[in-house]
N, C-alpha and C. Protein backbone atom coordinates (compact mmCIF):
# COMPACT_ATOMS: atom_id res chain seq x y z
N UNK A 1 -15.69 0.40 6.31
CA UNK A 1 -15.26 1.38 5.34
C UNK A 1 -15.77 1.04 3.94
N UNK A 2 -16.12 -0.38 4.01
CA UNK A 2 -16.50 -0.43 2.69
C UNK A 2 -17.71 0.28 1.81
N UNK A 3 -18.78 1.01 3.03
CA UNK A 3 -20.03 1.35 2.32
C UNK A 3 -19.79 2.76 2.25
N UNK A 4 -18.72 3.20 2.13
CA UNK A 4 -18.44 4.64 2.48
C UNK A 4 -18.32 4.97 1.04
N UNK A 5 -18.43 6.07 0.40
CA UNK A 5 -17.99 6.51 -1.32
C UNK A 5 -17.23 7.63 -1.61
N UNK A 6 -17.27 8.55 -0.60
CA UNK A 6 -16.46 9.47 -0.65
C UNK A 6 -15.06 9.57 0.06
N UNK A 7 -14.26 9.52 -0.80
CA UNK A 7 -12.86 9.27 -0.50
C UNK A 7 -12.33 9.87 0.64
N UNK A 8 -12.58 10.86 1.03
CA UNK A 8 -12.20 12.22 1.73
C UNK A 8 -12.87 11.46 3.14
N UNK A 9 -13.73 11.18 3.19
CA UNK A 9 -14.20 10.40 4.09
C UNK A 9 -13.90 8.70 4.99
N UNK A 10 -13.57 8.27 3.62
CA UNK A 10 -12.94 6.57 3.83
C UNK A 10 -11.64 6.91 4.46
N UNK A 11 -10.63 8.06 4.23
CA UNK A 11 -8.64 8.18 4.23
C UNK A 11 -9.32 8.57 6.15
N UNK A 12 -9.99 9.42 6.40
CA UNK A 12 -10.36 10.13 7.70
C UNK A 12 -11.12 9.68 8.64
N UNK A 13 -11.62 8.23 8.22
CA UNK A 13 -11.85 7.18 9.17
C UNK A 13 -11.14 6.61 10.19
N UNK A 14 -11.41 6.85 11.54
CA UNK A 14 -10.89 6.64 12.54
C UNK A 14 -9.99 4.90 12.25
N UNK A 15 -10.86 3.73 11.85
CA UNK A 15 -10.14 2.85 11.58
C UNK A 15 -8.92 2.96 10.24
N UNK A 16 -9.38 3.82 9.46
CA UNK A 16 -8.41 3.81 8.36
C UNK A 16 -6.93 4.37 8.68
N UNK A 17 -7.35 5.45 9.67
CA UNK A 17 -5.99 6.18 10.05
C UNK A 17 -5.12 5.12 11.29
N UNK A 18 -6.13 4.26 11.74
CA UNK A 18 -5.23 3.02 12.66
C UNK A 18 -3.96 2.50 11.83
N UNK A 19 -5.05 2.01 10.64
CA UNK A 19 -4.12 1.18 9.73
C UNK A 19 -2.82 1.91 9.58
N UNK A 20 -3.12 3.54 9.14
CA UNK A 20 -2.00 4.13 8.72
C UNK A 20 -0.50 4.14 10.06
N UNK A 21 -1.34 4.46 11.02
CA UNK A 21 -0.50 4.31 12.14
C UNK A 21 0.05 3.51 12.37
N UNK A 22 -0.54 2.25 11.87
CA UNK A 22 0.92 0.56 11.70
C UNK A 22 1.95 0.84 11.13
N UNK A 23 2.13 1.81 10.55
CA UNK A 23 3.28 2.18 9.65
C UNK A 23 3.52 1.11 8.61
N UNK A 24 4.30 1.05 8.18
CA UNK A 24 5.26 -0.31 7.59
C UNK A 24 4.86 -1.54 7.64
N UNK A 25 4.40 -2.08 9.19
CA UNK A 25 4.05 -3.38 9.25
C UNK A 25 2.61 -3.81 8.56
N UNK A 26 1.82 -2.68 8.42
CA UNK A 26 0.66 -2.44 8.04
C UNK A 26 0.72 -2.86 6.20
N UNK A 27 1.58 -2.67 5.77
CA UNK A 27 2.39 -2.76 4.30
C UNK A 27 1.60 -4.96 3.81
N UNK A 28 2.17 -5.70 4.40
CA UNK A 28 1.75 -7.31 3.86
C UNK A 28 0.03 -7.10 4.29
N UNK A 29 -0.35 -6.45 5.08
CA UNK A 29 -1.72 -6.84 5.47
C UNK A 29 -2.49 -6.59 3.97
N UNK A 30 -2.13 -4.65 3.62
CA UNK A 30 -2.87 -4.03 2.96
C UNK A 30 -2.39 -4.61 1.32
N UNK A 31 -1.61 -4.64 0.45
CA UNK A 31 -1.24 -5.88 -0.65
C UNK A 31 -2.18 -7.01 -0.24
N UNK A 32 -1.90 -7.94 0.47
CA UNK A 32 -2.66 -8.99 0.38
C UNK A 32 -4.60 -8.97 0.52
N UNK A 33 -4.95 -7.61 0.80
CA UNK A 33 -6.49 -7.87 0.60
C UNK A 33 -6.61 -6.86 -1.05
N UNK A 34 -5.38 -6.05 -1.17
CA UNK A 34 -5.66 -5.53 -2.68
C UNK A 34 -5.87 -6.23 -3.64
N UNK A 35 -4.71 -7.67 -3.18
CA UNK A 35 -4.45 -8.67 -4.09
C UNK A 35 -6.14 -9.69 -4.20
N UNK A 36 -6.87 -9.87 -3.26
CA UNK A 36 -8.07 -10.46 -2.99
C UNK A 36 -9.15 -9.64 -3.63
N UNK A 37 -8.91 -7.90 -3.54
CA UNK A 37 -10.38 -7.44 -3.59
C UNK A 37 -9.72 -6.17 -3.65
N UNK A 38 -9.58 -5.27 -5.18
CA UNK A 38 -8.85 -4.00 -5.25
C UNK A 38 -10.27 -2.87 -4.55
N UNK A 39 -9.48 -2.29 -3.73
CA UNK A 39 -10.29 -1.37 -2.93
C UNK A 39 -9.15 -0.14 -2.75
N UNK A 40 -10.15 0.98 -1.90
CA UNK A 40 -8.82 2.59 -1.96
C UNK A 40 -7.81 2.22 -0.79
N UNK A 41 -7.11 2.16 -1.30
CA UNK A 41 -6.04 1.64 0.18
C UNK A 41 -4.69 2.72 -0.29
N UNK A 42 -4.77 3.21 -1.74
CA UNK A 42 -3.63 4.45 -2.40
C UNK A 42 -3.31 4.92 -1.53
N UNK A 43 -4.14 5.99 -0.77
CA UNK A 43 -3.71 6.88 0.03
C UNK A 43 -2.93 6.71 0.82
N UNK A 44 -3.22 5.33 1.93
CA UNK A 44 -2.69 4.97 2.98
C UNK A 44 -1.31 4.58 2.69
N UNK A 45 -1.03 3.92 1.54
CA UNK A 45 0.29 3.32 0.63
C UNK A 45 1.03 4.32 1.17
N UNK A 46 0.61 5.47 0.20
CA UNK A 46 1.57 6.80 0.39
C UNK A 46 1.86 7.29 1.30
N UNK A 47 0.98 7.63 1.97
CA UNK A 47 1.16 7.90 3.75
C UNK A 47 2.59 7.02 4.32
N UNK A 48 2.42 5.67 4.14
CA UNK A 48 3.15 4.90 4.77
C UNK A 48 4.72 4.73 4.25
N UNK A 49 4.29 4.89 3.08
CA UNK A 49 5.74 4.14 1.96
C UNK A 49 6.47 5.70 1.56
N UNK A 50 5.49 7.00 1.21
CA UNK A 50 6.16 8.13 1.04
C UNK A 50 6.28 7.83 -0.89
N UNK A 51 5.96 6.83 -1.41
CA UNK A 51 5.99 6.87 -2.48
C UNK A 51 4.78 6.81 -3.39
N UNK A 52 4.68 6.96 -4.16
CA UNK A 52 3.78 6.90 -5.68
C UNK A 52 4.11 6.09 -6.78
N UNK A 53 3.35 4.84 -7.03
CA UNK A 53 4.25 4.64 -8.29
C UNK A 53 2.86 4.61 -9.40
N UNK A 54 2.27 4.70 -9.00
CA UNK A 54 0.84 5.10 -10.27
C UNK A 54 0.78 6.29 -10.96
N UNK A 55 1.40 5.86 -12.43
CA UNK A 55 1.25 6.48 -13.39
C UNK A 55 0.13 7.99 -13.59
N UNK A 56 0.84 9.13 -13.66
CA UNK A 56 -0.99 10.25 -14.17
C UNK A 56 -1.59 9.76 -14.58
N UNK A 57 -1.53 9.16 -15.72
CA UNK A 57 -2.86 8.30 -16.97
C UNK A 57 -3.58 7.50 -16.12
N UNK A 58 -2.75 6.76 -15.07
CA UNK A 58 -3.95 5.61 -14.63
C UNK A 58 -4.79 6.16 -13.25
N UNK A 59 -4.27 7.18 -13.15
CA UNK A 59 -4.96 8.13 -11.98
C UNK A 59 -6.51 7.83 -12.00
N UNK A 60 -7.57 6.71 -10.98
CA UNK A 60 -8.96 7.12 -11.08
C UNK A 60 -9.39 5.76 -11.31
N UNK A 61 -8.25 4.84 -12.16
CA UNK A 61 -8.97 4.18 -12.62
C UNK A 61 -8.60 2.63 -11.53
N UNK A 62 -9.12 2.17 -10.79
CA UNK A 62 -8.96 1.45 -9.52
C UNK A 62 -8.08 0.06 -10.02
N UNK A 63 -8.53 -0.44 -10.64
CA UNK A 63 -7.65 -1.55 -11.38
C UNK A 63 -6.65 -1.44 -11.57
N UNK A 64 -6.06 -0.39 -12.44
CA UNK A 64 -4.80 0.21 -12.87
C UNK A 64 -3.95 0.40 -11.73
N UNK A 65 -4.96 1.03 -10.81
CA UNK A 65 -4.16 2.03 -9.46
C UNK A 65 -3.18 0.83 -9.25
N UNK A 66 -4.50 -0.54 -8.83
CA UNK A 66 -3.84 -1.33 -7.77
C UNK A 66 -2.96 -2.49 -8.46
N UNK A 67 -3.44 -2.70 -9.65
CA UNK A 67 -2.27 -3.37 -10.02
C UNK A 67 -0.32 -2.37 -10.34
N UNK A 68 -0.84 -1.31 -10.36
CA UNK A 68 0.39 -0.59 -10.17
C UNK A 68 1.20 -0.53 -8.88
N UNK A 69 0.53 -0.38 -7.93
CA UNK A 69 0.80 -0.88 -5.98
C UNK A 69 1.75 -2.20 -6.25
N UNK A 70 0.88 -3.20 -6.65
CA UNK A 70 0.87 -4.46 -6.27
C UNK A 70 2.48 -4.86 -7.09
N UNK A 71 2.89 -4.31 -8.39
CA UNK A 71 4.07 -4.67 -9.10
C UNK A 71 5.04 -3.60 -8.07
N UNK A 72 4.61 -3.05 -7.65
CA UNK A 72 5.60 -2.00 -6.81
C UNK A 72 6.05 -2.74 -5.52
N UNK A 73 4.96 -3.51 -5.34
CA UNK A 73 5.45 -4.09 -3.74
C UNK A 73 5.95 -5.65 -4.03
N UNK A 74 5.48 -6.50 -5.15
CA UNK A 74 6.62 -7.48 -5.79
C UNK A 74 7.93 -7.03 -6.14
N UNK A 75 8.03 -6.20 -6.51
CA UNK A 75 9.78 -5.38 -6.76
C UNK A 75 10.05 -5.67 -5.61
N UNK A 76 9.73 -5.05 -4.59
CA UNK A 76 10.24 -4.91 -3.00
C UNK A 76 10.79 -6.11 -2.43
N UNK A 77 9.58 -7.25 -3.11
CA UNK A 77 9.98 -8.76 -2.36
C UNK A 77 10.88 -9.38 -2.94
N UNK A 78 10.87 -9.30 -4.43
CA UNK A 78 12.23 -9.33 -5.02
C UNK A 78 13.77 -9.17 -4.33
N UNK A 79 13.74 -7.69 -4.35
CA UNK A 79 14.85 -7.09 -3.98
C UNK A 79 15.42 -7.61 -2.79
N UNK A 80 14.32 -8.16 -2.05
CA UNK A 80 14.27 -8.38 -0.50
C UNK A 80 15.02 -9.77 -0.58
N UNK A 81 14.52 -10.88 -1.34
CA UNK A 81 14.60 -12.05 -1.47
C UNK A 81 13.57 -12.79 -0.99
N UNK A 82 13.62 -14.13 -0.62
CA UNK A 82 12.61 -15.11 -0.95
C UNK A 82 11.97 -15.04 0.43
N UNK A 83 12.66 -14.54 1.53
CA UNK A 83 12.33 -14.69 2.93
C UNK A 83 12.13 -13.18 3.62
N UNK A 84 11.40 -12.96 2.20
CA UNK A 84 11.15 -11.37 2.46
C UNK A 84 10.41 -10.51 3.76
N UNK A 85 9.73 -11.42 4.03
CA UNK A 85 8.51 -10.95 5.38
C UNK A 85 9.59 -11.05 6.82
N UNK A 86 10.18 -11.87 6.57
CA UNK A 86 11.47 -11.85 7.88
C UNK A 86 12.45 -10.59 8.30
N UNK A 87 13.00 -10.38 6.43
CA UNK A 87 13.45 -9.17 6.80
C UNK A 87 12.84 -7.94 6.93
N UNK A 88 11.59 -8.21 6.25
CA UNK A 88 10.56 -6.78 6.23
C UNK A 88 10.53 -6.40 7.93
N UNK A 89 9.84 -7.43 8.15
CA UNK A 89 9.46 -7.46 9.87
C UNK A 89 10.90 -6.53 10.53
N UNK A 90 11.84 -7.17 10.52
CA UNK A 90 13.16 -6.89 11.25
C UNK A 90 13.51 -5.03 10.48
N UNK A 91 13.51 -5.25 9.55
CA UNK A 91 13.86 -3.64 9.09
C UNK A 91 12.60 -2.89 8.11
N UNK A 92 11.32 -2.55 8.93
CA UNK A 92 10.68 -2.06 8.02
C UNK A 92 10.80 -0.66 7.49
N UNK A 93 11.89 -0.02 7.76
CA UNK A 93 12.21 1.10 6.88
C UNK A 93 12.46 0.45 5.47
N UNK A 94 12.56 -0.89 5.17
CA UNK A 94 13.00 -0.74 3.30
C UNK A 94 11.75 -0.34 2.69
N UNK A 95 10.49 -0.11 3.31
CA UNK A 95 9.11 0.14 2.35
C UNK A 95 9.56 1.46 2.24
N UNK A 96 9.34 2.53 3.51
CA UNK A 96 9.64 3.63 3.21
C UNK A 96 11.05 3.98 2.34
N UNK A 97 12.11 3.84 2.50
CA UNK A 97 13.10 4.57 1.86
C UNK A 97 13.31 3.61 0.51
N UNK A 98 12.24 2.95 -0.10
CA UNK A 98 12.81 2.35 -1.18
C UNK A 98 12.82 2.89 -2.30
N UNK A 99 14.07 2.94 -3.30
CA UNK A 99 13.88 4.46 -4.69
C UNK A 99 13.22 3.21 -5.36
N UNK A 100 12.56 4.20 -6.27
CA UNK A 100 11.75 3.34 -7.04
C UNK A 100 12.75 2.93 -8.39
């Protein structure tokens, strides 16, 4: 997916829509390569989580996007506590139904 440029194209990739189909669990994979190497992974977020937390203004601009993701899904581990991936695993509805 990486040599792909058109967005519309990368979200409708047979592997991209796998990812989406992990639902939830799919959630630590996709953070941890944003955190390595910010790439379009937005879409799939939303798909999965049902939320948005990127600002209109930073709409486009990839850096912004993903450091906006990335403070969104530290909140989460927060909230979660320190042994967050345990409970994620066990109840991954908190990605989806979490208010922002």
């Amino acid at each position: 997916m990486r040599f792909l440029s058109d967005t519309n194209e990368i979200c409708s990739h047979p592997a991209y829509q796998e990812i989406i189909g992990m639902g939830a669990l799919a959630l630590p994979l996709i953070f941890a390569e944003m955190e390595r190497e910010p790439d379009h992974w937005f879409w799939a977020l939303k798909a999965i989580t049902g939320q948005d937390p990127v600002p209109e203004e930073q709409r486009g601009n990839l850096e912004l996007m993903t450091k906006a993701w990335l403070n969104w899904a530290n909140g989460c581990k927060k909230r979660l506590g320190s042994d967050w991936a345990r409970v994620f695993l066990r109840s991954a509805t908190c990605w989806t139904n979490w208010e922002n």
